[in-house]
C-alpha atoms as a PDB file:
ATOM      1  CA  UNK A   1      58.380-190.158 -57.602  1.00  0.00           C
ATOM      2  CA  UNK A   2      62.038-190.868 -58.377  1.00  0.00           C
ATOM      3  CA  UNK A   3      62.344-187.022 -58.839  1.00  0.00           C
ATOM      4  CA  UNK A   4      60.715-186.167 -55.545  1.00  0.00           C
ATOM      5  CA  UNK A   5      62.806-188.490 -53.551  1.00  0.00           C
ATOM      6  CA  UNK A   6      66.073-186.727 -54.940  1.00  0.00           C
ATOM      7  CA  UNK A   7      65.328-183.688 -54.148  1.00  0.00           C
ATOM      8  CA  UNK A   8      64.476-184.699 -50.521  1.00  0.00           C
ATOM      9  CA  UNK A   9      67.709-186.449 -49.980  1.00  0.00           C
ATOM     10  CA  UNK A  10      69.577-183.591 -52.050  1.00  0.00           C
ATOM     11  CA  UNK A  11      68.062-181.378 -49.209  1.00  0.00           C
ATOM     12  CA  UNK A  12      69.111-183.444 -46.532  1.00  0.00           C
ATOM     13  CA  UNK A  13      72.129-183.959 -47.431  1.00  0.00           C
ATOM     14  CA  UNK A  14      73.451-180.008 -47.905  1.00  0.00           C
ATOM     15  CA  UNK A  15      71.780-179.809 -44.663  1.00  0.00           C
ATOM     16  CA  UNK A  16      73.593-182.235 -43.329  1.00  0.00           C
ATOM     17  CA  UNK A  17      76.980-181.336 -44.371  1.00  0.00           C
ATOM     18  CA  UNK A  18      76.268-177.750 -43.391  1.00  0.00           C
ATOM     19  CA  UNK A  19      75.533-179.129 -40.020  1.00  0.00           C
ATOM     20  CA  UNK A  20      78.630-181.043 -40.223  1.00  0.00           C
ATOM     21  CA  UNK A  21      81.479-177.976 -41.862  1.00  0.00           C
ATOM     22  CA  UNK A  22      79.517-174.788 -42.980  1.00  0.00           C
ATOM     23  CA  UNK A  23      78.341-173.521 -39.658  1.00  0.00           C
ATOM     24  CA  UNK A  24      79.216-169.733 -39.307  1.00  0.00           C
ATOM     25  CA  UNK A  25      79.637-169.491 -43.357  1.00  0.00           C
ATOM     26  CA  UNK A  26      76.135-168.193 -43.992  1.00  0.00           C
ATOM     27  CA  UNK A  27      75.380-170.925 -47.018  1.00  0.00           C
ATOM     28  CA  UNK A  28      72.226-169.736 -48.835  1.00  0.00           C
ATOM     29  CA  UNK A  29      69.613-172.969 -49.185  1.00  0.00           C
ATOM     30  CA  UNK A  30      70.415-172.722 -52.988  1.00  0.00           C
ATOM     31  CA  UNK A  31      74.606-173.051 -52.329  1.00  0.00           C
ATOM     32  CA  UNK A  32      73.055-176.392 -49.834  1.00  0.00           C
ATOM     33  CA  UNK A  33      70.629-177.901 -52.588  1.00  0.00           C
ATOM     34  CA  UNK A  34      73.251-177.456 -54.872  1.00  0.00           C
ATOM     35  CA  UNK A  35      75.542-179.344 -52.742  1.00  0.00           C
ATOM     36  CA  UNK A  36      73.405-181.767 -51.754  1.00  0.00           C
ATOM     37  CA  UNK A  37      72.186-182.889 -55.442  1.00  0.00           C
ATOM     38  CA  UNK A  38      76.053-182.774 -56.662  1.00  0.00           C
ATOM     39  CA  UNK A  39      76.841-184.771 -53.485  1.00  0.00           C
ATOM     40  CA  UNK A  40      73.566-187.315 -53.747  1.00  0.00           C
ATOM     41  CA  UNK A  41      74.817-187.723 -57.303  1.00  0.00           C
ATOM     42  CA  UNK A  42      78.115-188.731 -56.908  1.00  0.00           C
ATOM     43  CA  UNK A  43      78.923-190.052 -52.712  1.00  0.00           C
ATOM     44  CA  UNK A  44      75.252-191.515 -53.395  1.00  0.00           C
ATOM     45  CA  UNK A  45      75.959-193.475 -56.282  1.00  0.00           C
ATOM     46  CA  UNK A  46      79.237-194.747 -55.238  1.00  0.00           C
ATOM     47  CA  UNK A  47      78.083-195.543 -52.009  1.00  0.00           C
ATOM     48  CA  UNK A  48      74.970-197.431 -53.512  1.00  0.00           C
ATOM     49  CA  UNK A  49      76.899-199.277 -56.011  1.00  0.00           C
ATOM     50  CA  UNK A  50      79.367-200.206 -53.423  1.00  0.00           C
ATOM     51  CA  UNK A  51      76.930-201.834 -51.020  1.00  0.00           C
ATOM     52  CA  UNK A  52      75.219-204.005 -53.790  1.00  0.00           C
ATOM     53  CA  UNK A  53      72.086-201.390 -53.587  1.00  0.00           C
ATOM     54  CA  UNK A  54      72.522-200.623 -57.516  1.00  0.00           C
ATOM     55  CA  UNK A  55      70.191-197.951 -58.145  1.00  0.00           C
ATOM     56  CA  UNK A  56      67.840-198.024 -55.752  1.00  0.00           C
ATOM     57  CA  UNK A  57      67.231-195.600 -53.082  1.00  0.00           C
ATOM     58  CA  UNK A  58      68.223-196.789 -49.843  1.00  0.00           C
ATOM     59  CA  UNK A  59      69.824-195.946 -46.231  1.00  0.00           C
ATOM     60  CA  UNK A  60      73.070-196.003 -48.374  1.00  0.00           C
ATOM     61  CA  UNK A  61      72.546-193.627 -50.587  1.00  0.00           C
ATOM     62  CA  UNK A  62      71.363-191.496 -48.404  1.00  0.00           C
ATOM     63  CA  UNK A  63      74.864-191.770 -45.930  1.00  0.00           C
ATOM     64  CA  UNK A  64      76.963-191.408 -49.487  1.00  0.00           C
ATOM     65  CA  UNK A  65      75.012-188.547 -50.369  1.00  0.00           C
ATOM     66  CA  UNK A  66      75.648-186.757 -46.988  1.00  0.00           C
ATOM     67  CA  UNK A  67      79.565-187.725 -47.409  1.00  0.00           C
ATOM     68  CA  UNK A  68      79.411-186.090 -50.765  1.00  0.00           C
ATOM     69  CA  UNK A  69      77.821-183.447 -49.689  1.00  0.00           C
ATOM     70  CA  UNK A  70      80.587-182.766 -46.842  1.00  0.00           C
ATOM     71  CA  UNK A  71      82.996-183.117 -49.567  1.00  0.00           C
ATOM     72  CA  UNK A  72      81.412-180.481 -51.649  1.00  0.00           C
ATOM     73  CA  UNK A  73      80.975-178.177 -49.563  1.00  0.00           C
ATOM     74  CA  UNK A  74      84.990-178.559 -48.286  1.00  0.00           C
ATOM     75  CA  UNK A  75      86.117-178.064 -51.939  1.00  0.00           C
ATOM     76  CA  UNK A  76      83.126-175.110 -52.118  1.00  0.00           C
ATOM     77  CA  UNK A  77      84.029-172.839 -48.812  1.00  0.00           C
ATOM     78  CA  UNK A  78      87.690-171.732 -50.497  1.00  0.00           C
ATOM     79  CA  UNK A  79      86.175-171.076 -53.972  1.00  0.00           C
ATOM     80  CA  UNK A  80      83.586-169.165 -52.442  1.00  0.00           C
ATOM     81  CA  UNK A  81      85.892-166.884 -49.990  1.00  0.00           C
ATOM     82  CA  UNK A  82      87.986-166.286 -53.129  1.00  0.00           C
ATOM     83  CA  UNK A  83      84.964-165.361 -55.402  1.00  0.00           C
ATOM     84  CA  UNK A  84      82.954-163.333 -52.710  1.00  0.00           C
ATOM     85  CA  UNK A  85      85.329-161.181 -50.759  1.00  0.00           C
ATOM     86  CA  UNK A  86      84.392-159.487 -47.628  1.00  0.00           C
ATOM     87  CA  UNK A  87      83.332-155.705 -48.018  1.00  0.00           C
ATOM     88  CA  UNK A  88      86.128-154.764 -45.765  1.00  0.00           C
ATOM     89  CA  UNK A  89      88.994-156.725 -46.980  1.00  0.00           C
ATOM     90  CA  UNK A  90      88.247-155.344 -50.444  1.00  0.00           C
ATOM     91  CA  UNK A  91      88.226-151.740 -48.814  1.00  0.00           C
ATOM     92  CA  UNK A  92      91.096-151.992 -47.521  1.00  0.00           C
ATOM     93  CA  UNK A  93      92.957-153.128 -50.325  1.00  0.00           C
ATOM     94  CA  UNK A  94      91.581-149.688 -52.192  1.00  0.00           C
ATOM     95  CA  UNK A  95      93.148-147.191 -50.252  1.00  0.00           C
END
């Protein structure tokens, strides 16, 4: 159960922060998940642990998991311009 309910708020939480900085950047659901779980594990935790909520799952870790999310994917977009270049910027730099 504890598996299932990460990976729900690991969803909702890339699509959240693509909602919030990644529109017009074409994220695949994979680049959001992956966001989302790296942001649930570490904006959720320390937003949990900061509002007395431990471990548990609450409303909490749900808003930290969002912010880490957003935070993820800020730190993300730059490393994945650099590693991905556009088709034409690449072509131009051939010639």
């Amino acid at each position: 159960m504890l598996i299932l309910a990460i990976i729900i708020i690991a969803i909702i939480a890339g699509w959240v922060a693509n909602w919030l900085v990644g529109k017009g950047k074409h994220y695949s659901s994979l680049e959001l998940f992956v966001a989302g779980l790296v942001g649930s594990f570490v904006g959720g935790l320390i937003f949990s642990l900061l509002a007395g909520n431990g471990f548990d799952i609450a409303l909490s870790g749900l808003l930290g998991s969002s912010i880490g999310a957003v935070v993820v994917l800020l730190i993300y977009a730059p490393l994945r311009a650099r590693m991905n270049p556009s088709s034409s910027a690449s072509g131009a730099r051939r010639r």
